[in-house]
Structures are given as structure tokens and as C-alpha cells.
C-alpha atoms as a PDB file:
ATOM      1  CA  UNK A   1     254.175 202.930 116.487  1.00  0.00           C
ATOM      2  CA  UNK A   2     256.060 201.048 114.331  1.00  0.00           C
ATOM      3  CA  UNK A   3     255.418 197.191 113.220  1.00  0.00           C
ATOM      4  CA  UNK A   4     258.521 196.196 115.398  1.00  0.00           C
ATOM      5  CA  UNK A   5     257.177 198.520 118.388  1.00  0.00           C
ATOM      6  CA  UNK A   6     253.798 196.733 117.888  1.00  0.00           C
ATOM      7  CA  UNK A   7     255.023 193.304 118.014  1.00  0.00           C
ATOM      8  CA  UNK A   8     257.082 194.008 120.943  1.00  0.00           C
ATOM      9  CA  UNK A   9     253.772 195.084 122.653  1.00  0.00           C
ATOM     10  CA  UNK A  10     251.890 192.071 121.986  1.00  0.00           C
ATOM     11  CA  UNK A  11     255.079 189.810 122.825  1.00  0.00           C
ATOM     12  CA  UNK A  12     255.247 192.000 126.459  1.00  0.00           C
ATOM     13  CA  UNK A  13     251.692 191.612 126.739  1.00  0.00           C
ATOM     14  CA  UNK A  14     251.631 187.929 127.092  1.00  0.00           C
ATOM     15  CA  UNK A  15     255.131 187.697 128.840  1.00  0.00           C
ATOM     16  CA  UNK A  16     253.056 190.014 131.714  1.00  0.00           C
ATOM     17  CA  UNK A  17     250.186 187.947 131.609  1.00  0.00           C
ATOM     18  CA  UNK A  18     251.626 184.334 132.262  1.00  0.00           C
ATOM     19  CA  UNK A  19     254.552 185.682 133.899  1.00  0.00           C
ATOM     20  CA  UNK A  20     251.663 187.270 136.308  1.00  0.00           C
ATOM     21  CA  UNK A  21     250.061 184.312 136.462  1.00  0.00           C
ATOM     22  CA  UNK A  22     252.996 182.003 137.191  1.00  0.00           C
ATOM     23  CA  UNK A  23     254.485 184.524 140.002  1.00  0.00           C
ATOM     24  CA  UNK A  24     251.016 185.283 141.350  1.00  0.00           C
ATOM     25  CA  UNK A  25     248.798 182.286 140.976  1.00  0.00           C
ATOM     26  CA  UNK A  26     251.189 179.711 141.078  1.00  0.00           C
ATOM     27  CA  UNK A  27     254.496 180.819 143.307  1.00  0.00           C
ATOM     28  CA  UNK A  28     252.631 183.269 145.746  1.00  0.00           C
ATOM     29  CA  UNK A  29     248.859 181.516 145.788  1.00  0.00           C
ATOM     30  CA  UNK A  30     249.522 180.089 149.413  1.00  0.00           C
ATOM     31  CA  UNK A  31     250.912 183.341 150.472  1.00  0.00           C
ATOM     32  CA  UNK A  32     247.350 185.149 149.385  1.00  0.00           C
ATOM     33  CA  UNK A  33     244.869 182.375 150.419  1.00  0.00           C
ATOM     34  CA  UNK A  34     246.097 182.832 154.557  1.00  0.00           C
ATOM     35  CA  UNK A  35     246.492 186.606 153.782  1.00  0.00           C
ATOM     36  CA  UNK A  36     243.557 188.559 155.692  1.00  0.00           C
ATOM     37  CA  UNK A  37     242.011 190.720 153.537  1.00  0.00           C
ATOM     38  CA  UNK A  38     242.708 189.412 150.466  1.00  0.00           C
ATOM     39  CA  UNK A  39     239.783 188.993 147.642  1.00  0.00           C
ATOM     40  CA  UNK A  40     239.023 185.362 147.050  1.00  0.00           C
ATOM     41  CA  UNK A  41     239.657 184.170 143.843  1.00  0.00           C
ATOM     42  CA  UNK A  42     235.582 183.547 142.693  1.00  0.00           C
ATOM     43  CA  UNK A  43     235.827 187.473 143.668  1.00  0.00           C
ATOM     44  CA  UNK A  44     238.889 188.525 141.875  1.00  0.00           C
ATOM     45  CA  UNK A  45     237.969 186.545 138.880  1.00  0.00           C
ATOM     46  CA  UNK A  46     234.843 189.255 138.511  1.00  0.00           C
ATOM     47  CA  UNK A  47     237.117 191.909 138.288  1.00  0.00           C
ATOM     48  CA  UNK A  48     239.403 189.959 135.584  1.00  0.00           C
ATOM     49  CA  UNK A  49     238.833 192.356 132.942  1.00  0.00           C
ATOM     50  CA  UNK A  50     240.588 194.979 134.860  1.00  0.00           C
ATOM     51  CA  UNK A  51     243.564 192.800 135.014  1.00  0.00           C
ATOM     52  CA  UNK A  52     244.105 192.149 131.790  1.00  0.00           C
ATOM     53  CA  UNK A  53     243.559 196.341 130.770  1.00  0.00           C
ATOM     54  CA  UNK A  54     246.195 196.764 133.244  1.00  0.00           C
ATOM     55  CA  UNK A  55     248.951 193.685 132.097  1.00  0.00           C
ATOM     56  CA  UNK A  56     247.774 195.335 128.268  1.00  0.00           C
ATOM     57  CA  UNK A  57     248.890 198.728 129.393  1.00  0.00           C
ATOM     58  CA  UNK A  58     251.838 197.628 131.164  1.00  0.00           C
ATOM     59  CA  UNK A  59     252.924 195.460 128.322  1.00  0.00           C
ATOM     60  CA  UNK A  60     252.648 198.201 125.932  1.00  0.00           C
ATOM     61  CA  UNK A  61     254.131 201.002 128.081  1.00  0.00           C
ATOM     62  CA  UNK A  62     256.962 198.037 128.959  1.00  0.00           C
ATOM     63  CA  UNK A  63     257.775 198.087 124.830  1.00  0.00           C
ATOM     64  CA  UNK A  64     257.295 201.607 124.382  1.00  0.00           C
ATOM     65  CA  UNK A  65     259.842 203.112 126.630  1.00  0.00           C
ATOM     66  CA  UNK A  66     262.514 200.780 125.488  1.00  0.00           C
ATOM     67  CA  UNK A  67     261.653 201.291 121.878  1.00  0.00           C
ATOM     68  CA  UNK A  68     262.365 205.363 122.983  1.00  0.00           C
ATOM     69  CA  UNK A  69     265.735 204.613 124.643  1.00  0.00           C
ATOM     70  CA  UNK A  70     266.986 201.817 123.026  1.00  0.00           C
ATOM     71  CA  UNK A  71     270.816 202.649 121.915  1.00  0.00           C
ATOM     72  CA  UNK A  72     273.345 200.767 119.705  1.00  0.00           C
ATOM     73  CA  UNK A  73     274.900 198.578 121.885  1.00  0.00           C
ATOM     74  CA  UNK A  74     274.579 194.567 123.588  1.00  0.00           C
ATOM     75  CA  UNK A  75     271.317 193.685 123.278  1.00  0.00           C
ATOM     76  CA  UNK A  76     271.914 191.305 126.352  1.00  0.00           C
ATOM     77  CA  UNK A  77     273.381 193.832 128.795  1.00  0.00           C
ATOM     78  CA  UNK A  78     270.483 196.504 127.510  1.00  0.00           C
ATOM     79  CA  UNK A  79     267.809 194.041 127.945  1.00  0.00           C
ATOM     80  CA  UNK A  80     269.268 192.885 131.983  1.00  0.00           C
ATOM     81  CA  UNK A  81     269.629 196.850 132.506  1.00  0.00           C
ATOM     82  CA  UNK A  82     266.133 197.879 131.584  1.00  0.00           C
ATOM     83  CA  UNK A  83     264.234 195.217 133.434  1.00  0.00           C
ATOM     84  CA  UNK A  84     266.257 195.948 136.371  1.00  0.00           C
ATOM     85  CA  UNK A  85     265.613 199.914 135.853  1.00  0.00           C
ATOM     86  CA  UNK A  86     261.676 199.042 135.438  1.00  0.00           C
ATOM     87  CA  UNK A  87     261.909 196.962 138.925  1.00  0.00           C
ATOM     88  CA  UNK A  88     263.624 200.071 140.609  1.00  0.00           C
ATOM     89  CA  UNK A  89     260.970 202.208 139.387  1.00  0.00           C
ATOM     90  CA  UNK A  90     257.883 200.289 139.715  1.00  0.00           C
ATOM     91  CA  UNK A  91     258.223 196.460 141.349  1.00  0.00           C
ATOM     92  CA  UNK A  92     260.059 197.846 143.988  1.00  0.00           C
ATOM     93  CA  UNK A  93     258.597 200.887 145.185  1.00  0.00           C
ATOM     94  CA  UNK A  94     254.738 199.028 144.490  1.00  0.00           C
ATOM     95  CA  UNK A  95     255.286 196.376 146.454  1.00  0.00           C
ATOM     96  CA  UNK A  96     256.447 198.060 149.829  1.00  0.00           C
ATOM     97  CA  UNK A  97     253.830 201.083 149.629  1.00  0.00           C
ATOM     98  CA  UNK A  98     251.243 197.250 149.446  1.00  0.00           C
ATOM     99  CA  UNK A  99     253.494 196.166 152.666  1.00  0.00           C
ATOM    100  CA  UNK A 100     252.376 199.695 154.124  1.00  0.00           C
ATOM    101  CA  UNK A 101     248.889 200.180 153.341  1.00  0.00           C
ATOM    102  CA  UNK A 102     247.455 196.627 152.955  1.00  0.00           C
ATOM    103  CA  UNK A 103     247.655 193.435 154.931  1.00  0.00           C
ATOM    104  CA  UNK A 104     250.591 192.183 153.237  1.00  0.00           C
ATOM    105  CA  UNK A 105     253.322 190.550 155.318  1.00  0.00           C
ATOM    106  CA  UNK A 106     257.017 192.032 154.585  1.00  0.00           C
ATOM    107  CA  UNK A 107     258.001 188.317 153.830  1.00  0.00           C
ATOM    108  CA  UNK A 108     255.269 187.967 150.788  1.00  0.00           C
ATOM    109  CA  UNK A 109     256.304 191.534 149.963  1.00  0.00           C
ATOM    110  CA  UNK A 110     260.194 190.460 150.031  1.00  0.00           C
ATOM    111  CA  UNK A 111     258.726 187.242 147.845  1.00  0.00           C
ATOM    112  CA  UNK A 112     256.859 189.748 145.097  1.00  0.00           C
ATOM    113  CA  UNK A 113     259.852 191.925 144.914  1.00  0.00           C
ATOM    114  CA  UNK A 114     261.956 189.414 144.044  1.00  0.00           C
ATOM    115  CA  UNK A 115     259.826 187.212 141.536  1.00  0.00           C
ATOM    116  CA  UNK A 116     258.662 190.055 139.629  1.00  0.00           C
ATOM    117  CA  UNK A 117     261.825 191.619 139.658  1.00  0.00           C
ATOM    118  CA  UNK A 118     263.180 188.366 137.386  1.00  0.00           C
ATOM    119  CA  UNK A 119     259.897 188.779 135.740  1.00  0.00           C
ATOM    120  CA  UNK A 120     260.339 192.063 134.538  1.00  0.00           C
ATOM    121  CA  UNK A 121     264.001 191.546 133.580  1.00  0.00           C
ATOM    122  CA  UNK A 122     263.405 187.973 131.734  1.00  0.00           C
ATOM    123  CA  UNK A 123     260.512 190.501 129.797  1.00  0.00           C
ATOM    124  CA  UNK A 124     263.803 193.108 129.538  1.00  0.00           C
ATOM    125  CA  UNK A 125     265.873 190.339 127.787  1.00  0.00           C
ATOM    126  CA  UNK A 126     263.100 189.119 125.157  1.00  0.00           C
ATOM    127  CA  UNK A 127     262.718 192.994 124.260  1.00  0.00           C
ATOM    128  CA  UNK A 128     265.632 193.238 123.667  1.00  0.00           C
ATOM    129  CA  UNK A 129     266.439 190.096 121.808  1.00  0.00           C
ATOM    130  CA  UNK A 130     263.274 191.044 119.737  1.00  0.00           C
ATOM    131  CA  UNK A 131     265.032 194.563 118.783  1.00  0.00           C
ATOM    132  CA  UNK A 132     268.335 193.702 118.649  1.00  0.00           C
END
């Protein structure tokens, strides 16, 4: 990994992580508190190590693949395209399997779909501006 690919990494990783926190403990809180089923937050906190191994891993993975595909050309437009590519391939598809196998409402689904879609392409823009 290169120094660039590094800071990119550590840049994604806290873009995930208050992102996250904004869309999911801010923006969709009231959805989760009446959602049956749902851990409680004294219980998720517990667990709040595997959250942050999995917004690292993301966050790195996020940089990674760009770094591999990145071409000469607007860093804008490159930046828009892969955050919208990443929410086709893993927002998307995520959050309706949730609607299917957990007790999550196709309205909060619709909701995470959409907020984490202009997460991850907001996270697609400052990648690219960062590599540009």
C-alpha cells in the first residue's frame, strides 16, 4: 500500500464511522427504537468493537478498490460513479436481504438504502478528491 492508499484508508475510515453514526444513530434512531427485535443500544454498545473492525475493514477495502481502478480522468464524475457502483453492490443488495430475513420494515429499509447510498457516494467524492 502506498502512503496515498494509506491515507485514503484512514480518511474512509472515519468518513464510515460518523457517516454511520449520523445515518444510523441520528437519522434512523426512531426507526430502530419501535423496531421489534432490534438490540438496545446498552446491548449493542457491548458489541462496539465489532463495529468499528467492520467500518475499519470497510474503510480500507472502500480505498483499496478505487486505488486499483482509478483511471485518468474527472476526479468528480469518478468519485459520484464509484460510490454509486459500491451502493449497487453492497448498500443495496444488504439492506433488502435485512428487509427479508430480519424485522425490518421496507420503509426503514427504503430509508437505509437511500442515506447510505449518499453516504457511500459523498465517501466516493472525498476519494477521489484525495487522489485526484
Amino acid at each position: 500500500m502506498t502512503k496515498k492508499c494509506i491515507i485514503s484508508a484512514v480518511v474512509m475510515f472515519v468518513m464510515v464511522w460518523a457517516l454511520s453514526f449520523v445515518v444510523h444513530g441520528v437519522l434512523l434512531n426512531a426507526d430502530y427504537s419501535v423496531t421489534q427485535g432490534m438490540r438496545p443500544p446498552a446491548e449493542a454498545q457491548i458489541r462496539i468493537g465489532w463495529l468499528i473492525f467492520a467500518q475499519a475493514i470497510f474503510g480500507v477495502a472502500f480505498a483499496w478498490v478505487y486505488m486499483q481502478g482509478k483511471g485518468d480522468r474527472p476526479w468528480l464524475a469518478q468519485g459520484i460513479r464509484y460510490g454509486i457502483a459500491v451502493a449497487a453492490l453492497a448498500v443495496i443488495p444488504t439492506y433488502l436481504i435485512y428487509h427479508v430475513v430480519t424485522p425490518i420494515e421496507l420503509s426503514v429499509a427504503v430509508k437505509q438504502i437511500v442515506y447510505d447510498t449518499i453516504r457511500v457516494v459523498l465517501m466516493g467524492v472525498v476519494l477521489a478528491w484525495i487522489n485526484r
